[in-house]
PDB file of N, CA and C in Angstrom:
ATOM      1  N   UNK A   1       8.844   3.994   2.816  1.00  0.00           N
ATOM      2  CA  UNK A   1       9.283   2.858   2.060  1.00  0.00           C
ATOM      3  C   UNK A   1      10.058   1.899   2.966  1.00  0.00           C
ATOM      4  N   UNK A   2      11.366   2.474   3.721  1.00  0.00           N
ATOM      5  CA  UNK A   2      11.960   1.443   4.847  1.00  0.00           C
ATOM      6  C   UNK A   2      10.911   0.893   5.567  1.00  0.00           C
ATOM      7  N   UNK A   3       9.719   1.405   6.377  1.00  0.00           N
ATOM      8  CA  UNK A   3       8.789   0.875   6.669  1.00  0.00           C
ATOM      9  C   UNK A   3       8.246  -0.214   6.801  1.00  0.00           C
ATOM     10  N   UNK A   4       7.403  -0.223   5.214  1.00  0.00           N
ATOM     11  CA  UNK A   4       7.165  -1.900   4.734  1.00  0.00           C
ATOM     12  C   UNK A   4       8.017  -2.600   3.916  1.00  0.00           C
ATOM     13  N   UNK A   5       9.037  -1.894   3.538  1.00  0.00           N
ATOM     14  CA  UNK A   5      10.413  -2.884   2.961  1.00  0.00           C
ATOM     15  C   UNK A   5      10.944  -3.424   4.499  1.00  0.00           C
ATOM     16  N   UNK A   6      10.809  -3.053   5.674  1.00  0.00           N
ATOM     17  CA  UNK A   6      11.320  -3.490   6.688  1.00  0.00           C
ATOM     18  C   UNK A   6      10.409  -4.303   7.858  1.00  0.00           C
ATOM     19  N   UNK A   7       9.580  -4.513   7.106  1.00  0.00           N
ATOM     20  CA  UNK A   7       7.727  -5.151   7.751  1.00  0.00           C
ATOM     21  C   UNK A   7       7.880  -6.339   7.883  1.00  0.00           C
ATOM     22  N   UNK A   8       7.808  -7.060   9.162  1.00  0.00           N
ATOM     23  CA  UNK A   8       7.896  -8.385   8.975  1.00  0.00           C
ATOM     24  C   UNK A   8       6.551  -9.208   8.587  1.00  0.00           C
ATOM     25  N   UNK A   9       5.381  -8.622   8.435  1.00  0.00           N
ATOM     26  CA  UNK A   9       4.482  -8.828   7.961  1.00  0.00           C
ATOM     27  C   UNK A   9       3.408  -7.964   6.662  1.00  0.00           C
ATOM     28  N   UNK A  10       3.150  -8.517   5.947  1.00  0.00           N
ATOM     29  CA  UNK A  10       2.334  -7.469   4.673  1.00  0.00           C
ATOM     30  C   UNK A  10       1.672  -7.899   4.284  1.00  0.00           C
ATOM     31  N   UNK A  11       0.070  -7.716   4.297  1.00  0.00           N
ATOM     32  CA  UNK A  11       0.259  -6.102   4.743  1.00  0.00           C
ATOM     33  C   UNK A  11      -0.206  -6.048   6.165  1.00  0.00           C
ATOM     34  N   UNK A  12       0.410  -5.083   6.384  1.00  0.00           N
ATOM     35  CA  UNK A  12       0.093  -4.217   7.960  1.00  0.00           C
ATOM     36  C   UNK A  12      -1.125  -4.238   8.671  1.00  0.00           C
ATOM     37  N   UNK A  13      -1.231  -4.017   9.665  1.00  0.00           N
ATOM     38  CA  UNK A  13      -2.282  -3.950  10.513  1.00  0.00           C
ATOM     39  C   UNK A  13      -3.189  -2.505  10.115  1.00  0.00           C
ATOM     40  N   UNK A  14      -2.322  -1.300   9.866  1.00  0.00           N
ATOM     41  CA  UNK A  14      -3.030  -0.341   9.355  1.00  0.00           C
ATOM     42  C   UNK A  14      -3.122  -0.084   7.916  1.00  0.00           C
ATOM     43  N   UNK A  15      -2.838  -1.011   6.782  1.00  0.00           N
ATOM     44  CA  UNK A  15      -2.646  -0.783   5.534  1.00  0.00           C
ATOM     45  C   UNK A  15      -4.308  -1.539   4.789  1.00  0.00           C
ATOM     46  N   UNK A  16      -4.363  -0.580   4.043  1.00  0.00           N
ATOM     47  CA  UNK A  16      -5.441  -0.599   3.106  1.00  0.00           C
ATOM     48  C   UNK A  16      -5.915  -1.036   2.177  1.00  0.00           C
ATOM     49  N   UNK A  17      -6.927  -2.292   1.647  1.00  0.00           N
ATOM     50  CA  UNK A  17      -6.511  -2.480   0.353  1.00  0.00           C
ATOM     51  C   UNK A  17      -7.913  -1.690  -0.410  1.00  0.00           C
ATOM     52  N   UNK A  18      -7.277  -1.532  -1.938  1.00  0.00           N
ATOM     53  CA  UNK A  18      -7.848  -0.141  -3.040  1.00  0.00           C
ATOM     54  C   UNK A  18      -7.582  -0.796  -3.939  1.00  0.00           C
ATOM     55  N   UNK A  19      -8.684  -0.272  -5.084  1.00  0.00           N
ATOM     56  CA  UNK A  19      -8.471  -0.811  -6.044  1.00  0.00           C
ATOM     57  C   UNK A  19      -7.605  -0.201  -7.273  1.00  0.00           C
ATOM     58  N   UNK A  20      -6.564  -0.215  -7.971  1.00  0.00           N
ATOM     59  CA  UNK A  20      -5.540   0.483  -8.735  1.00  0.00           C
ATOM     60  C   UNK A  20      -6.475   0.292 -10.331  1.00  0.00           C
ATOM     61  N   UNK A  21      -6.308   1.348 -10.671  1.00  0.00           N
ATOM     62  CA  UNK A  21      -6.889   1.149 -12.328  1.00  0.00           C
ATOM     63  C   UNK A  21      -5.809   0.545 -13.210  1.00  0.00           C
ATOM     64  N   UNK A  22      -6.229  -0.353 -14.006  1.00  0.00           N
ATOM     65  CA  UNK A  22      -7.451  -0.825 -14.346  1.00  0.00           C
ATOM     66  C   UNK A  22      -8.480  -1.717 -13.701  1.00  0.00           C
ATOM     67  N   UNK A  23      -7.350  -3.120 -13.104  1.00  0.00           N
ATOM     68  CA  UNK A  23      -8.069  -3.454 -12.187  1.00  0.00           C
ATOM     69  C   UNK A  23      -7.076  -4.501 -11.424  1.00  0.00           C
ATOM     70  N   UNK A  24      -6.080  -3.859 -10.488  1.00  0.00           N
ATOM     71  CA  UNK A  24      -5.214  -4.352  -9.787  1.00  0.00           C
ATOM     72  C   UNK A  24      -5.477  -4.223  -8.456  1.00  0.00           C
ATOM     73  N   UNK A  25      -5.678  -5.069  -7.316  1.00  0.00           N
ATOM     74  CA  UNK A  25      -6.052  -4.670  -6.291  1.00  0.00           C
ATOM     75  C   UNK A  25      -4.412  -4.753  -5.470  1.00  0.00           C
ATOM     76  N   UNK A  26      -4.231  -3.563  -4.660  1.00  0.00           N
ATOM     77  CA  UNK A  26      -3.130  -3.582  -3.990  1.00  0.00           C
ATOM     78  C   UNK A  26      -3.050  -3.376  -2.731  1.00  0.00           C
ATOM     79  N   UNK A  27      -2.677  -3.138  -1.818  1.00  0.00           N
ATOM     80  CA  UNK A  27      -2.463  -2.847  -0.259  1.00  0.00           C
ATOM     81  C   UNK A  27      -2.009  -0.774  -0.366  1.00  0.00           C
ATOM     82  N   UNK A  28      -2.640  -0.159   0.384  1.00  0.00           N
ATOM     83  CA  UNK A  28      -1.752   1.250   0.152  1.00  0.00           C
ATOM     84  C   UNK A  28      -1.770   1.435   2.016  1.00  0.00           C
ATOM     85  N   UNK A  29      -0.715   2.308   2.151  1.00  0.00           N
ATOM     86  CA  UNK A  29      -0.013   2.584   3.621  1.00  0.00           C
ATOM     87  C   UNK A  29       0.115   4.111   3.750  1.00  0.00           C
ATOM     88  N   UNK A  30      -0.439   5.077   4.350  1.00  0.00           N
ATOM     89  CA  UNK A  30       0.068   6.014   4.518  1.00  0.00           C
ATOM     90  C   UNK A  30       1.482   6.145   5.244  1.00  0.00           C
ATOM     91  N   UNK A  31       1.805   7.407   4.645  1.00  0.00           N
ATOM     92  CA  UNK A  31       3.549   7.828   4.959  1.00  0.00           C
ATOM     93  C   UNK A  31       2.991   8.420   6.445  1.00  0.00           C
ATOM     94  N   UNK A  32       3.695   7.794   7.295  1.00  0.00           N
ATOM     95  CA  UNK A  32       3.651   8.601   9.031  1.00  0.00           C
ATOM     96  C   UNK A  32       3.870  10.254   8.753  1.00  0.00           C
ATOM     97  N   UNK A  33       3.239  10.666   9.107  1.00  0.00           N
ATOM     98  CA  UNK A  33       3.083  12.767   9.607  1.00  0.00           C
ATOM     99  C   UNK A  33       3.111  13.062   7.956  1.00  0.00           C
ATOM    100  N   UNK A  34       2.742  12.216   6.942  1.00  0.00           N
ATOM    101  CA  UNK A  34       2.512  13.323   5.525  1.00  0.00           C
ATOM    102  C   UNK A  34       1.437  12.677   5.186  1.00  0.00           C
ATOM    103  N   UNK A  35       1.254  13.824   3.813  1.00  0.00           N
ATOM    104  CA  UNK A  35       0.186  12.992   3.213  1.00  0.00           C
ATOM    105  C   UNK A  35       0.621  12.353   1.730  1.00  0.00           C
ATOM    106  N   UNK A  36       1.358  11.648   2.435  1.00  0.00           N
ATOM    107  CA  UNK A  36       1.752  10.628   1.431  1.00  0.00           C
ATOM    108  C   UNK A  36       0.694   8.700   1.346  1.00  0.00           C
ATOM    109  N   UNK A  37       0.819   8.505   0.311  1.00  0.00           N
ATOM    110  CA  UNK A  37       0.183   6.804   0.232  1.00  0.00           C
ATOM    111  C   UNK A  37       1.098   6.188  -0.878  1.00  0.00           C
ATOM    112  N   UNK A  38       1.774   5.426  -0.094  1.00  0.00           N
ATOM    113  CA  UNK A  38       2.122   4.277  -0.832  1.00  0.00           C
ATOM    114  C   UNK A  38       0.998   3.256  -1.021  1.00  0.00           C
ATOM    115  N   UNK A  39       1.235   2.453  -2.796  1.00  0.00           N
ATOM    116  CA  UNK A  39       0.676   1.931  -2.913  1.00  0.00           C
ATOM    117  C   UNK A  39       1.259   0.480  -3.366  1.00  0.00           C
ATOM    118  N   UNK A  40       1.082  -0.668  -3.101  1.00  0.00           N
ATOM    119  CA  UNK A  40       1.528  -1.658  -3.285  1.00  0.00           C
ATOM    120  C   UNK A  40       1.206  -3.127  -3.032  1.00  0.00           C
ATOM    121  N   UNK A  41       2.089  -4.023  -4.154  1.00  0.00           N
ATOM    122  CA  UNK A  41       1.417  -5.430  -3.872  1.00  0.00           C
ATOM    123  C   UNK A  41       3.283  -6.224  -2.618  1.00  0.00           C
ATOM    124  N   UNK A  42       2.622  -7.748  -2.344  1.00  0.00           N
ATOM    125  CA  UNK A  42       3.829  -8.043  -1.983  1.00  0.00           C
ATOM    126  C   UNK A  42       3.590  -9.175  -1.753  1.00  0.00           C
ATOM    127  N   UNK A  43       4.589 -10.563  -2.444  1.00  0.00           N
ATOM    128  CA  UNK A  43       4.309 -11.498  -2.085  1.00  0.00           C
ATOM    129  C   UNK A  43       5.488 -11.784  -0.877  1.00  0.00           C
ATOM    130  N   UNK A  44       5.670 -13.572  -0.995  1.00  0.00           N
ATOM    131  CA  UNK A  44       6.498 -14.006   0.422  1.00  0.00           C
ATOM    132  C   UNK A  44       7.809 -12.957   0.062  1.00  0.00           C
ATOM    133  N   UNK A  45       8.264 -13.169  -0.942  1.00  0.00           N
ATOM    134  CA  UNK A  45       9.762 -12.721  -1.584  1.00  0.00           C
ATOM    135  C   UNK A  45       9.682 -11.948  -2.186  1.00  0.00           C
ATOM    136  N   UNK A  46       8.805 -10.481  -2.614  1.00  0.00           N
ATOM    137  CA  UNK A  46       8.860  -9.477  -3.437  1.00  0.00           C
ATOM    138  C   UNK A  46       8.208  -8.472  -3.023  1.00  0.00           C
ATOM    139  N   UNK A  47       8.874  -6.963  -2.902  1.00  0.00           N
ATOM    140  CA  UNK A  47       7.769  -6.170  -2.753  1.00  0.00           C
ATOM    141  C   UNK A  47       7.798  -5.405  -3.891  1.00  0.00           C
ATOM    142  N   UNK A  48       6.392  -4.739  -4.739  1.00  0.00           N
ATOM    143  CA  UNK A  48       6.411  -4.066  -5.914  1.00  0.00           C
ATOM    144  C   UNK A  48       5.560  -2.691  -5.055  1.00  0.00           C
ATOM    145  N   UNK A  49       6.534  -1.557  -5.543  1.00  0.00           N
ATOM    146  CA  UNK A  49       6.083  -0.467  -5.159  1.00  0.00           C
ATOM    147  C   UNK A  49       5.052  -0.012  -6.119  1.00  0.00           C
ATOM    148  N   UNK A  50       3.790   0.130  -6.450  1.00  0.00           N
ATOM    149  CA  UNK A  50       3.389   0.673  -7.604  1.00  0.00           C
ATOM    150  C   UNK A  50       2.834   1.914  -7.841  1.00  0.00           C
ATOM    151  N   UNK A  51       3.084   2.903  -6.886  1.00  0.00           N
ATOM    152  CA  UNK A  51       3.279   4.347  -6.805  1.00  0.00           C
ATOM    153  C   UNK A  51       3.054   5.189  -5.869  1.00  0.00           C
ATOM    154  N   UNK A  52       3.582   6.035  -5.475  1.00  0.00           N
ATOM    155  CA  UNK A  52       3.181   7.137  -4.994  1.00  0.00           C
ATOM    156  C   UNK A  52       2.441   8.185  -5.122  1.00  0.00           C
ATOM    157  N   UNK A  53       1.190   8.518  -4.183  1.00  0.00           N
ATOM    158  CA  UNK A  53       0.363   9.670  -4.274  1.00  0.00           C
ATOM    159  C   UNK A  53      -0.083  10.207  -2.989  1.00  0.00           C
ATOM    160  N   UNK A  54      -0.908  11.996  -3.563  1.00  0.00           N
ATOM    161  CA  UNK A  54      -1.133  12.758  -2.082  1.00  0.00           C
ATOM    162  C   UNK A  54      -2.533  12.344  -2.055  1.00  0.00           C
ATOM    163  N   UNK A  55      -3.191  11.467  -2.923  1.00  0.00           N
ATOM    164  CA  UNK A  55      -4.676  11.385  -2.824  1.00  0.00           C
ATOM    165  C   UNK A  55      -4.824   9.767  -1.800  1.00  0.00           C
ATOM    166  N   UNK A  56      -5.542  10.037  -0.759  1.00  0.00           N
ATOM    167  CA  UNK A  56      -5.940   8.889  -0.256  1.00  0.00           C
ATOM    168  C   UNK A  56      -6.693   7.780  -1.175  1.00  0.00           C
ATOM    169  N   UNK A  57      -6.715   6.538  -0.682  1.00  0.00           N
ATOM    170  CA  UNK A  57      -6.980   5.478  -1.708  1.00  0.00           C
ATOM    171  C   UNK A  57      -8.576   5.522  -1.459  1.00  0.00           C
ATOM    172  N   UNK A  58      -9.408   4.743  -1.659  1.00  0.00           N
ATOM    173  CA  UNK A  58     -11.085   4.896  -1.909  1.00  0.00           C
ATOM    174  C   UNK A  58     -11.185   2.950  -1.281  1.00  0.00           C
ATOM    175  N   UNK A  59     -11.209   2.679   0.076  1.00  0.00           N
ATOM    176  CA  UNK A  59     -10.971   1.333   0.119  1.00  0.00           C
ATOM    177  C   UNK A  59     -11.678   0.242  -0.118  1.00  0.00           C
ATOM    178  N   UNK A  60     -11.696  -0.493  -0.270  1.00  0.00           N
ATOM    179  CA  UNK A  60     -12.238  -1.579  -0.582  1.00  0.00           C
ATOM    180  C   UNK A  60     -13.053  -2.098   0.160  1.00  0.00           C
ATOM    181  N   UNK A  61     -14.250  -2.532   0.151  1.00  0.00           N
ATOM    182  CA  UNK A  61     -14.896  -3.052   1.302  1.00  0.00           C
ATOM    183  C   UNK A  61     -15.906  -4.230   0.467  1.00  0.00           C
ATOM    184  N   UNK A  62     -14.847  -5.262   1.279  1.00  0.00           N
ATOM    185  CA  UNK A  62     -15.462  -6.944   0.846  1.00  0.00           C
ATOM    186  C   UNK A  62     -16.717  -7.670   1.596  1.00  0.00           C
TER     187      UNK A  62
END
């Protein structure tokens, strides 16, 4: 979370975007050495965490 709360850019060079049900598309980041994924949106001035999981995201491909 300090991570991309501390990111001077978002999303990341290694962050993912997935699609969140129902139909929210968000950015997700794995947690360094777990298997954690944050998942989340973020504009200039806000970051919204919108959850945590051990399942990798399914990515998006535009």
């Amino acid at each position: 979370m300090n991570a991309i709360a501390g990111a001077a850019m978002l999303p990341g060079p290694g962050d993912t975007e997935a699609l969140m049900p129902p139909a929210l598309v968000v950015h997700v980041r794995r947690v360094r050495g777990e298997n954690l994924w944050v998942w989340y949106t973020a504009t200039d001035q806000r970051l919204i965490v919108r959850t945590l999981t051990a399942q990798p995201p399914v990515p998006l491909d535009w």
